[in-house]
Protein backbone atom coordinates (compact mmCIF):
# COMPACT_ATOMS: atom_id res chain seq x y z
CA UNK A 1 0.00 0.00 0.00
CA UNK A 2 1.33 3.09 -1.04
CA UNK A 3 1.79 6.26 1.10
CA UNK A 4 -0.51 10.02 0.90
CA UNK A 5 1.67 12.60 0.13
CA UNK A 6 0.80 15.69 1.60
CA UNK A 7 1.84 18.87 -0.54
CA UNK A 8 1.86 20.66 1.92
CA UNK A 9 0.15 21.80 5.27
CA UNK A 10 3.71 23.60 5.78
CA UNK A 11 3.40 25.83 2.63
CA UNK A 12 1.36 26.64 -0.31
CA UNK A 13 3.76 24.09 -2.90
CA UNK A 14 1.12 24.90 -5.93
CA UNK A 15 1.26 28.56 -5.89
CA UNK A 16 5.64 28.88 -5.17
CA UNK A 17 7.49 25.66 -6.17
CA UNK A 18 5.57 23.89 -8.27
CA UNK A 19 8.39 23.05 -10.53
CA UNK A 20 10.33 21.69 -7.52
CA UNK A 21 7.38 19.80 -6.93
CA UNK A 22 6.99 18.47 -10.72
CA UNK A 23 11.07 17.67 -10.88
CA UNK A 24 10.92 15.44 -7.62
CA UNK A 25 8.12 13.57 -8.90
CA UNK A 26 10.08 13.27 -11.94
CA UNK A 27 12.92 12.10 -9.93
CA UNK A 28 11.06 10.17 -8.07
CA UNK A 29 11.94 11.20 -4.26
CA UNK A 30 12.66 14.14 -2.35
CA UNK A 31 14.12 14.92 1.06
CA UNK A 32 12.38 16.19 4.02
CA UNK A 33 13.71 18.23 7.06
CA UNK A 34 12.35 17.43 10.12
CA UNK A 35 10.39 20.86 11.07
CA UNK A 36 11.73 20.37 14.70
CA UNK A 37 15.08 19.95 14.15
CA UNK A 38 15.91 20.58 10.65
CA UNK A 39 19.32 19.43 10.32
CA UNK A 40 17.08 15.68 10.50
CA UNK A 41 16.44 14.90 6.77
CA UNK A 42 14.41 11.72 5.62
CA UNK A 43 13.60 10.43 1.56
CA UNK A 44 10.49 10.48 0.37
CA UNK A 45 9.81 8.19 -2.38
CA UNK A 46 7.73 9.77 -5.16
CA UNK A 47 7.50 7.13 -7.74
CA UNK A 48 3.63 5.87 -8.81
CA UNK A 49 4.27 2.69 -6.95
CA UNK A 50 5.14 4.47 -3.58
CA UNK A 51 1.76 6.73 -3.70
CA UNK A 52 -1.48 6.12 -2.95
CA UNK A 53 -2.99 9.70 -3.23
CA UNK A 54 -1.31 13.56 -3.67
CA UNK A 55 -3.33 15.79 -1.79
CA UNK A 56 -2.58 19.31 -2.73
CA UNK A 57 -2.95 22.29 -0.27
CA UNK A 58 -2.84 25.63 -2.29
CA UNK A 59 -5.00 29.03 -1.25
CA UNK A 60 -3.50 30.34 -4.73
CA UNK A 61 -3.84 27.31 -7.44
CA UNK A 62 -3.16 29.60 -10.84
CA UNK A 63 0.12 28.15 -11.65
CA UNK A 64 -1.21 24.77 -11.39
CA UNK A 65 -3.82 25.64 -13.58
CA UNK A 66 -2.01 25.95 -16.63
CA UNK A 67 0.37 22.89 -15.97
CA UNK A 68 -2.53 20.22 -14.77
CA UNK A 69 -1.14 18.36 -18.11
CA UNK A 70 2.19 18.33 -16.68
CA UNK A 71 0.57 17.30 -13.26
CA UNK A 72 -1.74 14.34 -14.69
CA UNK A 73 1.11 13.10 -16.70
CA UNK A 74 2.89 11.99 -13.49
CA UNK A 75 0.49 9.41 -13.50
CA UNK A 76 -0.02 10.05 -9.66
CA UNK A 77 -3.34 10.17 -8.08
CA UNK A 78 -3.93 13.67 -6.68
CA UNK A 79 -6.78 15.45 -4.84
CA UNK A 80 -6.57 19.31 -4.30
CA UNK A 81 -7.67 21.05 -0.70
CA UNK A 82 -8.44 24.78 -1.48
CA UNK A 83 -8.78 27.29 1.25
CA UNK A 84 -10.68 30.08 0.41
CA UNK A 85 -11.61 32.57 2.67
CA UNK A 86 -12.98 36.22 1.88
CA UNK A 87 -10.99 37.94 4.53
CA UNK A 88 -10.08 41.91 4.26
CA UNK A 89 -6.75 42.12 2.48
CA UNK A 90 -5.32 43.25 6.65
CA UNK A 91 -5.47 39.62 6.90
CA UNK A 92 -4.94 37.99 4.18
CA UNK A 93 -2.28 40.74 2.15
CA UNK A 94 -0.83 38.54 -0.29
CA UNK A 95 -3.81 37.24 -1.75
CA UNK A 96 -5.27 38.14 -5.34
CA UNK A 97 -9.51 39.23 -5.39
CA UNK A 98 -11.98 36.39 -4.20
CA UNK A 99 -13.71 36.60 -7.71
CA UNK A 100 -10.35 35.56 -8.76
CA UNK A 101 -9.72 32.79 -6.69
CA UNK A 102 -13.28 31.48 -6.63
CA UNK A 103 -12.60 31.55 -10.73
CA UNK A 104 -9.57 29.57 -10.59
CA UNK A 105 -11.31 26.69 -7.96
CA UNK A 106 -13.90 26.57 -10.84
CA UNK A 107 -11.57 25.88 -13.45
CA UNK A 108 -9.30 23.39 -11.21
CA UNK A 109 -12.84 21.65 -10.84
CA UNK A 110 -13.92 21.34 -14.83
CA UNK A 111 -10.40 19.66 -15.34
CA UNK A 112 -10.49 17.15 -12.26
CA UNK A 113 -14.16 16.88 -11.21
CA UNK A 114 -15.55 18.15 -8.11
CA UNK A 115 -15.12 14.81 -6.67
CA UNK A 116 -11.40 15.60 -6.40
CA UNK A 117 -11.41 18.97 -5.11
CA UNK A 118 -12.32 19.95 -1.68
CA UNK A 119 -13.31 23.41 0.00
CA UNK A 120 -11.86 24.55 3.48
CA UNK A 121 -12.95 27.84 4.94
CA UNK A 122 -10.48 27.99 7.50
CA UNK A 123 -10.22 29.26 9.79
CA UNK A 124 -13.39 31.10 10.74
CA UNK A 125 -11.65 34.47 12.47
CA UNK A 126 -14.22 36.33 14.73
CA UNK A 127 -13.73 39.74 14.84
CA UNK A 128 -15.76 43.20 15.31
CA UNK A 129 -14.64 43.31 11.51
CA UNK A 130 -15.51 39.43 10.72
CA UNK A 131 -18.59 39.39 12.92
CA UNK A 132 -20.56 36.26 12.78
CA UNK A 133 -23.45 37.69 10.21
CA UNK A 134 -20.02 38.68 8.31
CA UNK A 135 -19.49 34.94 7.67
CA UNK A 136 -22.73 33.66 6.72
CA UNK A 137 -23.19 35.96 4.14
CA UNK A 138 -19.69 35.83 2.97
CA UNK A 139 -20.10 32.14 3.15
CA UNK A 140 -23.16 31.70 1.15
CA UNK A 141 -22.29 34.03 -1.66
CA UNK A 142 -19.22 31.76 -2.10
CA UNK A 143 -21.24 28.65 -1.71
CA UNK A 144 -23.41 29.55 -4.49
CA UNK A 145 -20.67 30.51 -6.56
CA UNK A 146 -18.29 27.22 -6.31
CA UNK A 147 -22.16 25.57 -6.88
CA UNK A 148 -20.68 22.19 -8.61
CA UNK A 149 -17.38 22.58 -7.96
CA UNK A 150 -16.75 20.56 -5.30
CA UNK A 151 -19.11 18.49 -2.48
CA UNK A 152 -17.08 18.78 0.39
CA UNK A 153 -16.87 22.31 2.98
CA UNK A 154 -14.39 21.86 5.65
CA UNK A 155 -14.11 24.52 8.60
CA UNK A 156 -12.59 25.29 11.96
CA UNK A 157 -12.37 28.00 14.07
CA UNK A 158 -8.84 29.83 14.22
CA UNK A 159 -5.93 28.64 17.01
CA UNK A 160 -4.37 31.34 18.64
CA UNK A 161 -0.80 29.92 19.35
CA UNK A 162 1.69 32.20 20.23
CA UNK A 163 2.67 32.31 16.98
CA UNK A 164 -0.23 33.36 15.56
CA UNK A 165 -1.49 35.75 18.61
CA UNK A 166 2.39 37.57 17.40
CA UNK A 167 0.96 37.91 14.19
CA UNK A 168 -2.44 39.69 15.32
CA UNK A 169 -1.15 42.24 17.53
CA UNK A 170 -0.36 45.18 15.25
CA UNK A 171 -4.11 44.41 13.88
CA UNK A 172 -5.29 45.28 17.39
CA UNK A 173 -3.18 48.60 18.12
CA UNK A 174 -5.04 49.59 14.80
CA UNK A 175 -8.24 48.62 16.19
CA UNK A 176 -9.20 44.80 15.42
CA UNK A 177 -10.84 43.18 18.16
CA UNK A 178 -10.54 39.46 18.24
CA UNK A 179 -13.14 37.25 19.33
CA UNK A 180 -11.64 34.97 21.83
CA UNK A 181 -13.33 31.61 23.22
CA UNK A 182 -16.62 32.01 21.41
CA UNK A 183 -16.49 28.61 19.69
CA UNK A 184 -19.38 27.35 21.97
CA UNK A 185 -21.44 30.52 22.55
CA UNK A 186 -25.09 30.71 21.06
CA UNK A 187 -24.07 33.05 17.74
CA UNK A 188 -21.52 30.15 16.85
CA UNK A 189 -24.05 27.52 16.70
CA UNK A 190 -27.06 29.76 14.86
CA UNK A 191 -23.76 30.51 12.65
CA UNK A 192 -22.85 27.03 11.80
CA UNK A 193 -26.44 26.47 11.36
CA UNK A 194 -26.75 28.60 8.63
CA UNK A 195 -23.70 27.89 6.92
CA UNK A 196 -24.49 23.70 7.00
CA UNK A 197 -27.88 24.74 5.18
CA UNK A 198 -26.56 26.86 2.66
CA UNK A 199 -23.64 24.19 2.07
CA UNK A 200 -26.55 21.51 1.91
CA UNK A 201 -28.60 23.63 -0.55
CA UNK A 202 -25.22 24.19 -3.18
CA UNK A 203 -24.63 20.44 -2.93
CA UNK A 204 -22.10 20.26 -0.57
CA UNK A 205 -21.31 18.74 3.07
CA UNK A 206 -19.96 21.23 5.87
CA UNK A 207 -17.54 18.98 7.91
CA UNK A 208 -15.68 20.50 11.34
CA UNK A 209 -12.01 19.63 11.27
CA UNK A 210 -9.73 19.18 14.88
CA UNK A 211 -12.42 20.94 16.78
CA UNK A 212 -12.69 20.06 20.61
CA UNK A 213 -16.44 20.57 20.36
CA UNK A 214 -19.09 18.18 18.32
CA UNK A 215 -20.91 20.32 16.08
CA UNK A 216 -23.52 17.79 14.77
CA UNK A 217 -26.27 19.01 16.10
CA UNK A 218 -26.08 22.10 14.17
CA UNK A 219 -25.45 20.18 11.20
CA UNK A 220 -21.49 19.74 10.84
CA UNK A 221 -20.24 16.44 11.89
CA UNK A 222 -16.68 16.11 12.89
CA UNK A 223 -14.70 15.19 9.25
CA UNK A 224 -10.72 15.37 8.51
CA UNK A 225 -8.76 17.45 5.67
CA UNK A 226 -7.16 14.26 4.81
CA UNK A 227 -9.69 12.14 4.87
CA UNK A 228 -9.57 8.05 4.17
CA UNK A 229 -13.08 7.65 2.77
CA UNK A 230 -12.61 10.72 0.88
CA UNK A 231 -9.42 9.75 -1.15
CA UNK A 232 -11.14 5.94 -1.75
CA UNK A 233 -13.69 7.81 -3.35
CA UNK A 234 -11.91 10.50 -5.73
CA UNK A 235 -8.58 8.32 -6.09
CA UNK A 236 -9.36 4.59 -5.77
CA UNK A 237 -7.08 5.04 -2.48
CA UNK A 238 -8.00 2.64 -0.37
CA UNK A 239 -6.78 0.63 2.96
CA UNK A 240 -5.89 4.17 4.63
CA UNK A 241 -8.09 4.69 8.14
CA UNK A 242 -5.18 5.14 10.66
CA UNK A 243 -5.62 8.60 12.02
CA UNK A 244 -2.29 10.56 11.96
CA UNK A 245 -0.57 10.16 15.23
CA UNK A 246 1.77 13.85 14.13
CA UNK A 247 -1.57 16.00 14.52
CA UNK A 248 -3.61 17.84 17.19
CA UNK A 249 -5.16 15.42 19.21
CA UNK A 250 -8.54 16.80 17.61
CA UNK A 251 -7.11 15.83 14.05
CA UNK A 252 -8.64 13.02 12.54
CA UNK A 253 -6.79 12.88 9.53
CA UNK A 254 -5.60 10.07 8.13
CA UNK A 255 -0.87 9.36 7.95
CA UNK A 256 0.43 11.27 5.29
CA UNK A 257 4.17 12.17 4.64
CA UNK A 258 3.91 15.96 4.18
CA UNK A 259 7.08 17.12 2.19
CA UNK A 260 6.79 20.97 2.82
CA UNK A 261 9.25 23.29 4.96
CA UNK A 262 8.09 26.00 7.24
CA UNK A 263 8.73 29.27 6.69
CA UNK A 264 8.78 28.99 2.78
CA UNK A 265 5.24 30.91 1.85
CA UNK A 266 5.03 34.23 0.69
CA UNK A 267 1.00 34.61 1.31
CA UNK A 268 1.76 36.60 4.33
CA UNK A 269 -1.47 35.59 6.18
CA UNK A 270 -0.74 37.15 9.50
CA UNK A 271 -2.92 34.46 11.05
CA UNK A 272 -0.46 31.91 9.94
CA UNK A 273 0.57 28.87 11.77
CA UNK A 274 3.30 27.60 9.90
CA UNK A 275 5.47 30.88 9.07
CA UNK A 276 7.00 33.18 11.70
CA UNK A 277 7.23 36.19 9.50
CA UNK A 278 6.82 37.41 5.68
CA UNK A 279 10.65 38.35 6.02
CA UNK A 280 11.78 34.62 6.66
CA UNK A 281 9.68 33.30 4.15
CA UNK A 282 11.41 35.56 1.45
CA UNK A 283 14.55 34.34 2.76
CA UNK A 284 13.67 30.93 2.42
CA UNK A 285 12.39 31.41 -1.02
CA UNK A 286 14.85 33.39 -2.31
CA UNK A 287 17.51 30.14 -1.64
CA UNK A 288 14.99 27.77 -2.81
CA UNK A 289 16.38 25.59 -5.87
CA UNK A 290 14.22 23.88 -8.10
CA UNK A 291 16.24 21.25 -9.09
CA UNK A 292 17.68 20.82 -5.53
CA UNK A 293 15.95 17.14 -3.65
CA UNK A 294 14.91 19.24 -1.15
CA UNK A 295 12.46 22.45 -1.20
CA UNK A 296 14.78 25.00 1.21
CA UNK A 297 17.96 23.80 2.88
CA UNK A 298 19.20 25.07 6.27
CA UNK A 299 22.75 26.61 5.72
């Protein structure tokens, strides 16, 4: 049984290093730093009889879009997990127009089907700029749009590691207000109520994903990014239903090798959990080879 390859819950691989990505499937492997210690480094084997599924994390997918040839002549299975959100650009700076993005999903869904692509709205961010109402309608309008493109909604409400609280605080000197430990109050059910009957009337499922709290009563049942069922269904990938002992407790994703390196994408969502700041990222990117087995090496 081959392995899922996860590309990548570290960094957006689709939108900046695709052509690594495409040369190390090519080659057939690629090498991995340990994200704890990086100076650990393990092979990845990348060849069709190593694989079981892709699954492709991108918030930005239009330089896949106009290499899918390139991608489906691998001969690899893939899936593609698309976060769209419709945040103001003080969150989300690096980002092009929704209209754009919810344009490209479309066309990623003609070529592969929407049985292959996925939707995550993640995370929900509650703010007294992203109020609750904020989401619903921002969440239906994009519902209807991505109508066909895909059955599957996945959400969860934002994690405010250090990390990520960092990343917020020069949004609150200039007057954000951050909704803190709201993920059970009365608004957050009505909320997910309204957004699991929209998803429902578009075609699609709203799953909750490594959320402490069961949300099934309003609607969204506990699901998984990476889920086993899912990738049976979309890429014949079957025999995979051990959740993934790396993740949040909460995580019920299935094991996946992810081949990303922190600290490599140049979004610059300030809410970020895998990237310190925009300035490392550049660094990392600006030393990133192509042709090199792995995506950025420590010096």
């Amino acid at each position: 049984m081959g392995a899922i390859i996860s590309a990548s819950r570290r960094t957006d691989i689709p939108a900046f290093y695709l052509d690594w990505f495409l040369n190390r499937c090519r080659a057939g492997f690629c090498h991995v730093p340990n994200p704890f210690n990086l100076r650990q480094v393990r092979r990845v084997l990348l060849r069709r009889q190593d694989v079981a599924a892709v699954v492709l994390w991108t918030k930005d997918p239009a330089p896949l879009l106009s290499r899918l040839s390139e991608m489906d002549g691998l001969g690899l299975p893939y899936v593609i997990l698309h976060t769209l959100n419709s945040y103001p650009r003080d969150l989300e700076p690096g980002l092009a127009r929704v209209e754009k993005r919810l344009a490209r999903f479309r066309a990623l869904a003609e070529h592969v089907g929407p049985g292959r692509t996925a939707w995550r709205y993640d995370p929900i961010i509650l703010s007294n700029r992203t109020p609750h109402d904020w989401h619903a309608e921002r969440f239906a309008d994009m519902a209807r749009a991505l109508r066909g493109a895909t059955r599957r909604v996945i959400v969860s409400f934002l994690d405010l590691y250090r990390k990520t609280e960092r990343g917020l605080k020069p949004l609150e000197a200039a007057g954000w207000r951050f909704l803190r430990g709201a993920e059970d109050a009365p608004e957050t059910h009505a909320l997910l109520r309204r957004m699991a009957a929209e998803a429902r009337a578009n075609g699609m499922q709203l799953q909750a994903c490594a959320e402490a709290l069961d949300y099934t009563a309003d609607g969204v049942p506990p699901g998984a990014c990476i889920d086993g069922a899912w990738l049976h269904r979309a890429v014949g990938a079957a025999g995979h239903g051990q959740e993934d002992p790396n993740q949040r407790q909460t995580c019920r994703c299935v094991a996946s090798r992810d081949i990303g390196v922190p600290d490599t994408c140049l979004h610059g969502c300030v809410y970020c959990y895998a990237t310190r700041s925009p300035e490392a990222a550049a660094a990392r990117h600006a030393c990133h080879d192509p042709q090199a087995p792995m995506l950025w090496r420590p010096e």
